[in-house]
Every structure is written in structure tokens, then in C-alpha cells.
C-alpha atoms as a PDB file:
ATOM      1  CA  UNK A   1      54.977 -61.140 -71.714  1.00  0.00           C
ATOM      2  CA  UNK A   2      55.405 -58.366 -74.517  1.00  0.00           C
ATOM      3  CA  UNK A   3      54.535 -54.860 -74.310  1.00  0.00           C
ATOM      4  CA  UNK A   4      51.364 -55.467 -76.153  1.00  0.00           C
ATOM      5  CA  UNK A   5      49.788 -58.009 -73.446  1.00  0.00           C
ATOM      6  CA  UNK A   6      46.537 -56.160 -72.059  1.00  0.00           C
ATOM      7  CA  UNK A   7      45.060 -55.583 -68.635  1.00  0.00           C
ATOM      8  CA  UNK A   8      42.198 -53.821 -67.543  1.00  0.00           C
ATOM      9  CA  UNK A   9      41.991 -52.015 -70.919  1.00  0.00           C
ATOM     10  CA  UNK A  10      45.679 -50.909 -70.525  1.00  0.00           C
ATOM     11  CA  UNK A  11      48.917 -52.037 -72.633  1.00  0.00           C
ATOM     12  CA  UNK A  12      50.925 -53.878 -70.021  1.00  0.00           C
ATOM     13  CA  UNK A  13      55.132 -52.756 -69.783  1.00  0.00           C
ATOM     14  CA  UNK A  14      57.379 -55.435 -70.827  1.00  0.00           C
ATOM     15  CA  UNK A  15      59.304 -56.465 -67.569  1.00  0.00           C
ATOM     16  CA  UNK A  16      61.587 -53.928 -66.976  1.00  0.00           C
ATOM     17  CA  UNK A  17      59.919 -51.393 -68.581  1.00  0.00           C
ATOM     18  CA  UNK A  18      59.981 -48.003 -66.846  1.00  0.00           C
ATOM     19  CA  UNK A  19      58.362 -45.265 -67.754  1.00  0.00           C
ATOM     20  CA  UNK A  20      60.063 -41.815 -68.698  1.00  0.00           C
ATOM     21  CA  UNK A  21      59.429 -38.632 -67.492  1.00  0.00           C
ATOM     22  CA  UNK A  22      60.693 -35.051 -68.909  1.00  0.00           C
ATOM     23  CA  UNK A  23      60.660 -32.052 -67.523  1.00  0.00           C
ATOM     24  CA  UNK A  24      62.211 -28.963 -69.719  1.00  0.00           C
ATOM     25  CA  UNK A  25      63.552 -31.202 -71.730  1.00  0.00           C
ATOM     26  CA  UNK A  26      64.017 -30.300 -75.316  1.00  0.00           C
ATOM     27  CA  UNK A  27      64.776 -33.612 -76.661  1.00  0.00           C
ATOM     28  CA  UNK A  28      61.485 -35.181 -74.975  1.00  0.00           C
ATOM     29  CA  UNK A  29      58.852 -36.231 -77.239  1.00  0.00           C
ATOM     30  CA  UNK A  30      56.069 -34.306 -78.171  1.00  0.00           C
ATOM     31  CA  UNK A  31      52.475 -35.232 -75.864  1.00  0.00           C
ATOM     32  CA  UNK A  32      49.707 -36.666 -77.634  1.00  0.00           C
ATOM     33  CA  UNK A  33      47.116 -36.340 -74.924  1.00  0.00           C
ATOM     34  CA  UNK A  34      46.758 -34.308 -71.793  1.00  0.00           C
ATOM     35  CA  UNK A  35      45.820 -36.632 -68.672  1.00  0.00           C
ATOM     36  CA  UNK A  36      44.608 -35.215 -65.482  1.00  0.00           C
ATOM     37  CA  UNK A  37      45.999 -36.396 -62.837  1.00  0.00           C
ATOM     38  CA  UNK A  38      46.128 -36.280 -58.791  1.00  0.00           C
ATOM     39  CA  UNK A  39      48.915 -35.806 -55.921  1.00  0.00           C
ATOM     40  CA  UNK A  40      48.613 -36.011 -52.296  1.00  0.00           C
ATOM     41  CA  UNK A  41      50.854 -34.869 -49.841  1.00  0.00           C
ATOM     42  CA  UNK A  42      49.619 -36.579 -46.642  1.00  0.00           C
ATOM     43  CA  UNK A  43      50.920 -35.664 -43.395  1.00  0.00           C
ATOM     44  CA  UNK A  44      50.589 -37.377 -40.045  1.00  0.00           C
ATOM     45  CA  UNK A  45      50.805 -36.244 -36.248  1.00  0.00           C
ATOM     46  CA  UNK A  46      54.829 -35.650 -36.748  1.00  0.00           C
ATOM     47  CA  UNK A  47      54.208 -33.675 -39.383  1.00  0.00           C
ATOM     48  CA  UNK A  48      56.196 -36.608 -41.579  1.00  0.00           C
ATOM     49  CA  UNK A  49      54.982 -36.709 -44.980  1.00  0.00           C
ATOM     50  CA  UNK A  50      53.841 -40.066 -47.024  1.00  0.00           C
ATOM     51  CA  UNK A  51      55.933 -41.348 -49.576  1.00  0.00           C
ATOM     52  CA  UNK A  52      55.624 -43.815 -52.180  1.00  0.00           C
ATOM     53  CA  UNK A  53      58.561 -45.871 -53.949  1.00  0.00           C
ATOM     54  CA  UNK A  54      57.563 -46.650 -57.787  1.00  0.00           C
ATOM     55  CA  UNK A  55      58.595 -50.097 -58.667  1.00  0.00           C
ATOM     56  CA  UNK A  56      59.373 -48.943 -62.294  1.00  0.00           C
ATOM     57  CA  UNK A  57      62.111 -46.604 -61.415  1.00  0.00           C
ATOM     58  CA  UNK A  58      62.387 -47.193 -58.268  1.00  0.00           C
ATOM     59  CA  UNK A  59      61.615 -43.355 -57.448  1.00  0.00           C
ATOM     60  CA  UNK A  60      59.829 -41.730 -54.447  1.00  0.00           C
ATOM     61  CA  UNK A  61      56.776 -39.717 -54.878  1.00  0.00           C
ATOM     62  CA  UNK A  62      53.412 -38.418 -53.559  1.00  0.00           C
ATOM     63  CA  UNK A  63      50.632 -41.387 -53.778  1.00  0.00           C
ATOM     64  CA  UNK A  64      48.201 -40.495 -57.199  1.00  0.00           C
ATOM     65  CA  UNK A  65      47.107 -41.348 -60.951  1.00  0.00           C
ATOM     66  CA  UNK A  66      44.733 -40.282 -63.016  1.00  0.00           C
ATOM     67  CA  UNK A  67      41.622 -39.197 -62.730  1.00  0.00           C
ATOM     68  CA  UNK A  68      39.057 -42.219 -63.757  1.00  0.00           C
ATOM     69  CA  UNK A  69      35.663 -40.730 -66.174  1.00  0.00           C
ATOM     70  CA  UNK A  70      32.855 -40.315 -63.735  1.00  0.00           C
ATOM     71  CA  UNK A  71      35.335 -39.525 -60.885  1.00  0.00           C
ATOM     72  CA  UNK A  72      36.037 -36.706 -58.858  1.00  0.00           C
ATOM     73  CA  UNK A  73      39.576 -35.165 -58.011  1.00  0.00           C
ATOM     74  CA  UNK A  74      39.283 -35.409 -54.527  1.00  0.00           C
ATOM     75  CA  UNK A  75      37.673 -38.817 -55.012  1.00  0.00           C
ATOM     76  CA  UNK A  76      40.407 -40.075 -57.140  1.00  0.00           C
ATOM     77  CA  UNK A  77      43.231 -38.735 -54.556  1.00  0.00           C
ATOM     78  CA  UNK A  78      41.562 -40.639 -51.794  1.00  0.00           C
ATOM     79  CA  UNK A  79      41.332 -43.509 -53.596  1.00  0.00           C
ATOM     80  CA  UNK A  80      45.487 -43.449 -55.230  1.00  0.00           C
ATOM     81  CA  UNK A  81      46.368 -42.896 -51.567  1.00  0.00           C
ATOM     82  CA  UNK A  82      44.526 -46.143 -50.686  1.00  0.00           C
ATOM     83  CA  UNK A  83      45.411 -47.970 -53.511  1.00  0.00           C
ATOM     84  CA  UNK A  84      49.413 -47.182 -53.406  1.00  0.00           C
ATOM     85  CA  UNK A  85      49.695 -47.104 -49.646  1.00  0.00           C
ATOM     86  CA  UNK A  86      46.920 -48.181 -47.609  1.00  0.00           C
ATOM     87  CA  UNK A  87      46.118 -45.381 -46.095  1.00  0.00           C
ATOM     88  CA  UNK A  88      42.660 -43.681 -45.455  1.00  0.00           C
ATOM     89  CA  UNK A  89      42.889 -39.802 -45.796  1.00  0.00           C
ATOM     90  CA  UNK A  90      41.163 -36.716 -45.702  1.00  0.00           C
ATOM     91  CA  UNK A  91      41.428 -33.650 -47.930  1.00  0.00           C
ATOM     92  CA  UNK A  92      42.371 -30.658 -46.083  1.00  0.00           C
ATOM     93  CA  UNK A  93      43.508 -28.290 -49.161  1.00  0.00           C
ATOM     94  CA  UNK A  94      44.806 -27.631 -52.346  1.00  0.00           C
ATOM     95  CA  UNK A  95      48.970 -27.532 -52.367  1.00  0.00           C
ATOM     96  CA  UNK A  96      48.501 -26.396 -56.183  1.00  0.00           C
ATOM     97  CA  UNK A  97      47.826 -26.717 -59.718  1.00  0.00           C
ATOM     98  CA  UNK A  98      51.003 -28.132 -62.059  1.00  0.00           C
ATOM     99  CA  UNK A  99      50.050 -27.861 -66.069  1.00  0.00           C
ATOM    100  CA  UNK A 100      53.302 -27.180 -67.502  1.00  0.00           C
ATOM    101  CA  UNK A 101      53.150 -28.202 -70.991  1.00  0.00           C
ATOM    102  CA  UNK A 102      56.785 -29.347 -70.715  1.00  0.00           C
ATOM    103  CA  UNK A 103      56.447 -31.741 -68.114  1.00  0.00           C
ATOM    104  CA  UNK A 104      55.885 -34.926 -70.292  1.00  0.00           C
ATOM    105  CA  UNK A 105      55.593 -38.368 -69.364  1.00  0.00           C
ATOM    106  CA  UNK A 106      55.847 -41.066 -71.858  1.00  0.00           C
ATOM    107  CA  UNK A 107      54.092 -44.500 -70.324  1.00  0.00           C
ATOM    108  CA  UNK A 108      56.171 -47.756 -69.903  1.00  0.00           C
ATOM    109  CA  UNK A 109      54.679 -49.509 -72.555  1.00  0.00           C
ATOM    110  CA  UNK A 110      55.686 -46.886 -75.232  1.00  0.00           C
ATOM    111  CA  UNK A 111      51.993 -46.329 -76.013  1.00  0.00           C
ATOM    112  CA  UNK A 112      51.396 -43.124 -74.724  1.00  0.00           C
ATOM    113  CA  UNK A 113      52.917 -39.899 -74.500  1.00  0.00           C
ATOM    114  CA  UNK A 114      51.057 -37.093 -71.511  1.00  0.00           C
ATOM    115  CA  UNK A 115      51.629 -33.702 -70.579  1.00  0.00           C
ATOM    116  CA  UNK A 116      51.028 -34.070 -67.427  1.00  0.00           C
ATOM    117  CA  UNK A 117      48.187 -31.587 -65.679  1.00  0.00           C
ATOM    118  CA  UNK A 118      48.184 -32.226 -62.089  1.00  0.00           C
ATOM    119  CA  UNK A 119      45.930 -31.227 -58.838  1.00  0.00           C
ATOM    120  CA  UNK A 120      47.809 -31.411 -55.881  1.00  0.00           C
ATOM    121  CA  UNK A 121      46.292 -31.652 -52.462  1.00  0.00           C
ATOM    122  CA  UNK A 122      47.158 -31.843 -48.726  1.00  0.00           C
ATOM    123  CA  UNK A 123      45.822 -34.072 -46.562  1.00  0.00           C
ATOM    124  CA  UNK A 124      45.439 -35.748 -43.006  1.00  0.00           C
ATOM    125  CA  UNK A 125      46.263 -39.501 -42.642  1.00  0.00           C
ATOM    126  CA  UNK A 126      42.862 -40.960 -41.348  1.00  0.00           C
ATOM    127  CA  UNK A 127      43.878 -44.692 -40.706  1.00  0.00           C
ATOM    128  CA  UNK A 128      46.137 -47.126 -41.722  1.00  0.00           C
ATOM    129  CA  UNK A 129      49.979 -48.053 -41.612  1.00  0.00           C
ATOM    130  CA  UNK A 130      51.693 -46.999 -44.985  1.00  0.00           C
ATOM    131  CA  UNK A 131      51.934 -50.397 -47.675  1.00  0.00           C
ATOM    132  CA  UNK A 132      53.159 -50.449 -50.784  1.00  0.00           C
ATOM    133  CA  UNK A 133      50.371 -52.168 -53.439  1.00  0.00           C
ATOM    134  CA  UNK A 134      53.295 -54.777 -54.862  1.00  0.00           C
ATOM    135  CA  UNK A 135      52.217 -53.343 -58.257  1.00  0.00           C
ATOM    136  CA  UNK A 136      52.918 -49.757 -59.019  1.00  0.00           C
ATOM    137  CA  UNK A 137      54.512 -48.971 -55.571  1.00  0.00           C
ATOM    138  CA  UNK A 138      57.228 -51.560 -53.738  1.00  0.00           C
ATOM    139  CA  UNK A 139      57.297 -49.388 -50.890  1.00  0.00           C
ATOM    140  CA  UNK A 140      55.502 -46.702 -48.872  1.00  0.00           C
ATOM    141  CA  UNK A 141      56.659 -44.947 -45.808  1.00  0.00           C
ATOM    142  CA  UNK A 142      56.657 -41.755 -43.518  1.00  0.00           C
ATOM    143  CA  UNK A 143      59.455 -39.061 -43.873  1.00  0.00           C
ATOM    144  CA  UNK A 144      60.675 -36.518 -41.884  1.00  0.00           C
ATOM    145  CA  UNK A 145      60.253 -32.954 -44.495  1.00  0.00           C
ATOM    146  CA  UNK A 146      64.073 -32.385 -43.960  1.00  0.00           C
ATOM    147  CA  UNK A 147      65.332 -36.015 -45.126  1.00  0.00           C
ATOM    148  CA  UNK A 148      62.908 -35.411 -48.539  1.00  0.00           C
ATOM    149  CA  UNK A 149      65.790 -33.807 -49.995  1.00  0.00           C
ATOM    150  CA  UNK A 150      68.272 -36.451 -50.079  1.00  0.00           C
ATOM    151  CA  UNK A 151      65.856 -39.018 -51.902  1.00  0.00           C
ATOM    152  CA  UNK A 152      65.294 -39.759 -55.542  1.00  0.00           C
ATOM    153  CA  UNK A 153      62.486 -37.824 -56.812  1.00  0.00           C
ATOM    154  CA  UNK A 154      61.683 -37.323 -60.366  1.00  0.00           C
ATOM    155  CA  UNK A 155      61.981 -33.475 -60.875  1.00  0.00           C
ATOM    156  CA  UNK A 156      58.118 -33.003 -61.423  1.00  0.00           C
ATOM    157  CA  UNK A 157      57.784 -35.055 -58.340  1.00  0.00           C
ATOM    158  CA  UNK A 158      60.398 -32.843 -56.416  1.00  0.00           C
ATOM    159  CA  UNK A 159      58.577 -29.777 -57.268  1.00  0.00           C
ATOM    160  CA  UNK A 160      54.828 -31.247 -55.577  1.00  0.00           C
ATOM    161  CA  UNK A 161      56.828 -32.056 -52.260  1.00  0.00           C
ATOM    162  CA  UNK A 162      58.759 -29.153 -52.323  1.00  0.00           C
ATOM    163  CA  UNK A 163      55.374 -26.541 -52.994  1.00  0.00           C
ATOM    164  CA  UNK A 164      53.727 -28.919 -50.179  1.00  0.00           C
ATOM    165  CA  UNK A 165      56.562 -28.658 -47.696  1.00  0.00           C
ATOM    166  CA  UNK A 166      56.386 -24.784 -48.518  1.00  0.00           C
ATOM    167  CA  UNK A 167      53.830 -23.825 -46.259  1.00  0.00           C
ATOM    168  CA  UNK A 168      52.295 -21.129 -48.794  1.00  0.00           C
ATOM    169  CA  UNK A 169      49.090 -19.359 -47.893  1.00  0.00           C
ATOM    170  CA  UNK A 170      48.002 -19.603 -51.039  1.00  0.00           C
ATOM    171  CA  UNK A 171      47.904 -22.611 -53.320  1.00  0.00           C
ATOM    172  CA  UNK A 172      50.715 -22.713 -56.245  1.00  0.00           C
ATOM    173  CA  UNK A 173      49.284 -21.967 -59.565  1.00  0.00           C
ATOM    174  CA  UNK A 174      50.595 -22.624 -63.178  1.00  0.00           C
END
């Protein structure tokens, strides 16, 4: 397979491939498109917080992607957190609202290059035991909010778990 094979209207990563991510970087590339995207930090009766292992770079994060034309934010978040962990949720608020022009995240198939403008939101597991999708996620799990620092997080991803772990009255707003 070659980094040119398509699927579902998408360049597919050569095996291996992982995709890049910047953050105040001054040697990252320059973003050709802004994508909106969604986050969700879901919490359960613990008060653990859902995780989701990327099987690119084998990074933790909050479950999301990009908002789909025709869908809403809240819509999309419910379905990422399905998709990438099997879990059924329910959005309870807004953690915040990430558009830092220098947070840039060049796709694993080298065809794109996104500033990343992200809509993070809280919510309340539903139903469902966390699983990974085998695709973009190889694992999914619950975490107790003090053993989130000692995992690999990109440093975008960091800052979403770290604003949702905050406990602000007011949502975080760049």
C-alpha cells in the first residue's frame, strides 16, 4: 500500500505512517487549511476520565475528529466518542475553545497540513465499556485524573485534559 491508496475519499498513510503534530513550534510547516474539530472529556461515576490510545503514535488523548459538512459539534463529539471507544455519551458542557494558530497538525499521509481549531466538551458516559475501534485507536480506557500526568499526551492533547481536569467555572477561551 502507498501513501496515495484511497479510502472513503481520504489519502490512506503508508504503514507506519504517523501523523505530526506541532505546537509552538517554529520549524513546523505552515497550515494550508483550518479544520474544525471536536474533543470530549468523558467522565464516569469515579470521576475517571476516558482515554483513547492512537495507533499512529501510540499517544493518549480525548476521543474526537472533525467535524463532518452537515454535522453538528455536539453531534460529531457523540459520534468520535462512539466511534473510537464505544461509548454512548451525553454533553454536559463546554471545557473550551482551542484555535491557536500554532498548533499545527500535518496528516499521516503528507497530504495535508491543519491548524487545528478545536471545541472541547465534557460529558457523562451513558453506556458502554470503553473499546478501542482497531483503526485510529488500539486502545481505550478509564483513568484516574491524577495518573493523566504520567502518560504520553501530545502537548495540544495535554492542554484539553488538563483545562478539563481544571474544574473552571467558566469555559477556556482562545
Amino acid at each position: 500500500m502507498t501513501s496515495t491508496d484511497v479510502y472513503g475519499g481520504l489519502v490512506r498513510p503508508a504503514p507506519g505512517a504517523v501523523r505530526r503534530v506541532h505546537f509552538h513550534d517554529p520549524d513546523a510547516p505552515v497550515a494550508r487549511v483550518v479544520t474544525p474539530s471536536v474533543f470530549v472529556a468523558v467522565r464516569e461515576e469515579q470521576g475517571r476520565l476516558l482515554l483513547v490510545r492512537r495507533c499512529d503514535s501510540g499517544a493518549w488523548e480525548l476521543p474526537g475528529g472533525r467535524v463532518d459538512v452537515g454535522e453538528s459539534a455536539v453531534r460529531t463529539a457523540v459520534r468520535e466518542t462512539a466511534e473510537e471507544a464505544g461509548l454512548r455519551v451525553r454533553i454536559t458542557g463546554l471545557v473550551g475553545l482551542f484555535t491557536d494558530p500554532t498548533h499545527v497538525v500535518e496528516a499521516a499521509s503528507g497530504e495535508e497540513i491543519r491548524q487545528q481549531f478545536v471545541v472541547c466538551f465534557h460529558a457523562w458516559v451513558i453506556w458502554g465499556r470503553p473499546h478501542p475501534d482497531g483503526h485510529e485507536t488500539c486502545d481505550a480506557a478509564w483513568f484516574d485524573p491524577e495518573d493523566v500526568a504520567s502518560l504520553t499526551l501530545e502537548l495540544g492533547a495535554r492542554r484539553f485534559v488538563q483545562h478539563a481536569l481544571a474544574g473552571a467555572s467558566e469555559p477556556y477561551l482562545e
